[in-house]
PDB file of N, CA and C in Angstrom:
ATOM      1  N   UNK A   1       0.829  -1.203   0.000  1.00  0.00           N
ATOM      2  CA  UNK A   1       0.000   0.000   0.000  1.00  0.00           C
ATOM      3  C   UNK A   1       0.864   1.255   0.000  1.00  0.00           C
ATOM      4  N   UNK A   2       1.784   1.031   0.288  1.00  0.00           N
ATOM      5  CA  UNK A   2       3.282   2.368   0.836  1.00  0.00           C
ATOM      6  C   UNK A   2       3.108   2.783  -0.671  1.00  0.00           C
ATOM      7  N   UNK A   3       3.840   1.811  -1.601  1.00  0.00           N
ATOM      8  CA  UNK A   3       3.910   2.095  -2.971  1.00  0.00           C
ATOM      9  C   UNK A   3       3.250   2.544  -3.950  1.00  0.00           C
ATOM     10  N   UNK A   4       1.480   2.442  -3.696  1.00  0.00           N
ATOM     11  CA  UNK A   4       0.432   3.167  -3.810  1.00  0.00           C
ATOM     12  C   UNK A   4       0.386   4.492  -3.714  1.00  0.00           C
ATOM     13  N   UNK A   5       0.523   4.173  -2.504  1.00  0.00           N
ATOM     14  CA  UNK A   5       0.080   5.917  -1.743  1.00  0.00           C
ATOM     15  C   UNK A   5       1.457   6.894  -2.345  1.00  0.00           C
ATOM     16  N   UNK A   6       2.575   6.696  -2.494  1.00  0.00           N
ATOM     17  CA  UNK A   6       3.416   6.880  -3.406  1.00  0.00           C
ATOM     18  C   UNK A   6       3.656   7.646  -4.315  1.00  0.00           C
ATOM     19  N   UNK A   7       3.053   6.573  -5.221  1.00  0.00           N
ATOM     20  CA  UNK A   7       2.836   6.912  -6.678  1.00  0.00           C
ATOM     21  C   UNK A   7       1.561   7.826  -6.729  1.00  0.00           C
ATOM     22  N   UNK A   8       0.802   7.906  -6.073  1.00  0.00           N
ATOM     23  CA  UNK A   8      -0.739   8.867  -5.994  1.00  0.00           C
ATOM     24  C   UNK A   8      -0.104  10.223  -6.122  1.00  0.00           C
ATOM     25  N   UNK A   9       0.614  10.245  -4.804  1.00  0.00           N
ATOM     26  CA  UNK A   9       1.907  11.661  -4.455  1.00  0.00           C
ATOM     27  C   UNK A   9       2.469  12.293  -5.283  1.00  0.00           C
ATOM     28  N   UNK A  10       3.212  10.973  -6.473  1.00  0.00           N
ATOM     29  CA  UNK A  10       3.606  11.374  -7.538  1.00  0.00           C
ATOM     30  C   UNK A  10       2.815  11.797  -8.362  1.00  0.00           C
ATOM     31  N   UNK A  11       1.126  11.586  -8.805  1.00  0.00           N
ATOM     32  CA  UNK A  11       0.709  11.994  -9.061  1.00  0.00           C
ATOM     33  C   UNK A  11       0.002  13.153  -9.286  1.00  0.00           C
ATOM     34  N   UNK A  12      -0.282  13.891  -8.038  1.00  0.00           N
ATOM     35  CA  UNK A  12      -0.714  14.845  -7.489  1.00  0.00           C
ATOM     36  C   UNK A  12       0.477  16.239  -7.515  1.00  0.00           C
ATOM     37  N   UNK A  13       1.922  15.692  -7.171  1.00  0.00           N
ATOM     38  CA  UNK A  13       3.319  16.381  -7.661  1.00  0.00           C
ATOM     39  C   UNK A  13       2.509  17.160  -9.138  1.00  0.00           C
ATOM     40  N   UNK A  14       3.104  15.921  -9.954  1.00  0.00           N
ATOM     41  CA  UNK A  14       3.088  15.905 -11.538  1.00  0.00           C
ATOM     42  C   UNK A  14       1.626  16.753 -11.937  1.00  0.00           C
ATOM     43  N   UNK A  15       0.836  17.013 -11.549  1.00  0.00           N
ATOM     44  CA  UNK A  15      -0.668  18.005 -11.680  1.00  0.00           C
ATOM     45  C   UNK A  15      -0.314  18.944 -11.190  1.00  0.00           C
ATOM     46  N   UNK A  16       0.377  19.479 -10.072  1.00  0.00           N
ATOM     47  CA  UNK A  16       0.852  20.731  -9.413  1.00  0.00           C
ATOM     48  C   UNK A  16       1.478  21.085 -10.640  1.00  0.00           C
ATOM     49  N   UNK A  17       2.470  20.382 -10.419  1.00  0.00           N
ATOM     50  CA  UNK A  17       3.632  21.101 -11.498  1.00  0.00           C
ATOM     51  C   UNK A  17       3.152  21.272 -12.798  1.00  0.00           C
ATOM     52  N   UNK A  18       2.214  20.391 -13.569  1.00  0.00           N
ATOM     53  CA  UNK A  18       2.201  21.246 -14.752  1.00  0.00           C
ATOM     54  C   UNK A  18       0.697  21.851 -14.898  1.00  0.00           C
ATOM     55  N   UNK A  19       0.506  22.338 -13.548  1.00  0.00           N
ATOM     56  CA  UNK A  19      -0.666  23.432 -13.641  1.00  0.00           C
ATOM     57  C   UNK A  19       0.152  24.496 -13.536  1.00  0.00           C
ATOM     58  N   UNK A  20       1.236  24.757 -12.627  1.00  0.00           N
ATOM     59  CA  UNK A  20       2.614  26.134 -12.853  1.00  0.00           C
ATOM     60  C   UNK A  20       2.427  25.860 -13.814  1.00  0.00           C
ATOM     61  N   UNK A  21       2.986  24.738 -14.644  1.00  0.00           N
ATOM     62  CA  UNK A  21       3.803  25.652 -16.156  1.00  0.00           C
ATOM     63  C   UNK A  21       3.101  26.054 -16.769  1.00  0.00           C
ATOM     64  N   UNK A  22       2.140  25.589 -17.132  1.00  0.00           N
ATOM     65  CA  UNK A  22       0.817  26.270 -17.436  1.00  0.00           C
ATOM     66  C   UNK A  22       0.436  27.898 -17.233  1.00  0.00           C
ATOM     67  N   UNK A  23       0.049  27.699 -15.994  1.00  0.00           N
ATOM     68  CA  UNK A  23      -0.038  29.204 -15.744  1.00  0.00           C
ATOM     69  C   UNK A  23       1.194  30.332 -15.872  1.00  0.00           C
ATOM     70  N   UNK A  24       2.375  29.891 -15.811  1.00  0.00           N
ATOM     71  CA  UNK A  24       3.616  30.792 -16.113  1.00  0.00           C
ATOM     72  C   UNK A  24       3.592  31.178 -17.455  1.00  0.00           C
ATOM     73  N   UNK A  25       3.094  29.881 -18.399  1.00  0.00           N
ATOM     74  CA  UNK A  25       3.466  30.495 -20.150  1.00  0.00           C
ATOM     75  C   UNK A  25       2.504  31.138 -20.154  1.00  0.00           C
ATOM     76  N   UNK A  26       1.402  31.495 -19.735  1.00  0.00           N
ATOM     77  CA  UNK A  26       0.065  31.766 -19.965  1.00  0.00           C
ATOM     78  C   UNK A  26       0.452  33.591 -19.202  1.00  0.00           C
ATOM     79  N   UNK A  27       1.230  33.732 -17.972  1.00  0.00           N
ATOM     80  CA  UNK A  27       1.671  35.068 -17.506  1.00  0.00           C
ATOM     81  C   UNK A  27       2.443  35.832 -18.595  1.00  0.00           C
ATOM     82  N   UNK A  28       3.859  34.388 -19.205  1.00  0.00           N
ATOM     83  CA  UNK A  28       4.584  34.845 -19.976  1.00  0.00           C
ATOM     84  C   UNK A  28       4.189  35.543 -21.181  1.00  0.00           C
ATOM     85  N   UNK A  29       2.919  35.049 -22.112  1.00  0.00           N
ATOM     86  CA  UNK A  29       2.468  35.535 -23.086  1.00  0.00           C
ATOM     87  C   UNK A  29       1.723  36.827 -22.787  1.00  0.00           C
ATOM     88  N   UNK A  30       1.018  36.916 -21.640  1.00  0.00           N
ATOM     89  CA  UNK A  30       0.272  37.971 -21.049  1.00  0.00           C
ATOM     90  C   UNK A  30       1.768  39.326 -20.980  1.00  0.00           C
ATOM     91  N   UNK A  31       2.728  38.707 -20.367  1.00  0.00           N
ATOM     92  CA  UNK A  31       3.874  40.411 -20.306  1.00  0.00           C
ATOM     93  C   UNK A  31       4.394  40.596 -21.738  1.00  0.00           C
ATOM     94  N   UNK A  32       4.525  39.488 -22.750  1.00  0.00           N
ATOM     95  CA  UNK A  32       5.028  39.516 -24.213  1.00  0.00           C
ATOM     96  C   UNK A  32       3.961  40.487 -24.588  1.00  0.00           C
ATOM     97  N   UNK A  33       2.445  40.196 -24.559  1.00  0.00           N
ATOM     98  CA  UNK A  33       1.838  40.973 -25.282  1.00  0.00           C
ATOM     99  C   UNK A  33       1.566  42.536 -24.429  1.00  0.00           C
ATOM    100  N   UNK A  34       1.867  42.366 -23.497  1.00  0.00           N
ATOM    101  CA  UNK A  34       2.101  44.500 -22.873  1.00  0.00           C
ATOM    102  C   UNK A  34       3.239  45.121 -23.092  1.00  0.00           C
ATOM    103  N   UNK A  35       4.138  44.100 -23.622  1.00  0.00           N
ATOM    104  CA  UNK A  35       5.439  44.983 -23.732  1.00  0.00           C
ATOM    105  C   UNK A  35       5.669  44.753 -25.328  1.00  0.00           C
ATOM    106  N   UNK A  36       5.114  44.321 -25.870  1.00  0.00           N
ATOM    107  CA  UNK A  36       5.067  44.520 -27.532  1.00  0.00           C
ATOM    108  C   UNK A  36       4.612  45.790 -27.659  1.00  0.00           C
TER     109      UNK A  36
END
């Protein structure tokens, strides 16, 4: 069950993280287009 609960962790990591990157390119394009 250790190895489960685990990998869930890892799961939940891996959704964090690419909800940031997400939202960063999404800031990034937002300052590209005010400073164009």
């Amino acid at each position: 069950m250790s190895g489960l609960k685990s990998s869930s962790n890892n799961l939940i990591l891996l959704r964090y993280y690419f909800g940031f990157l997400s939202f960063s390119v999404i800031y990034i394009r937002l300052v590209i287009i005010k400073l164009s």
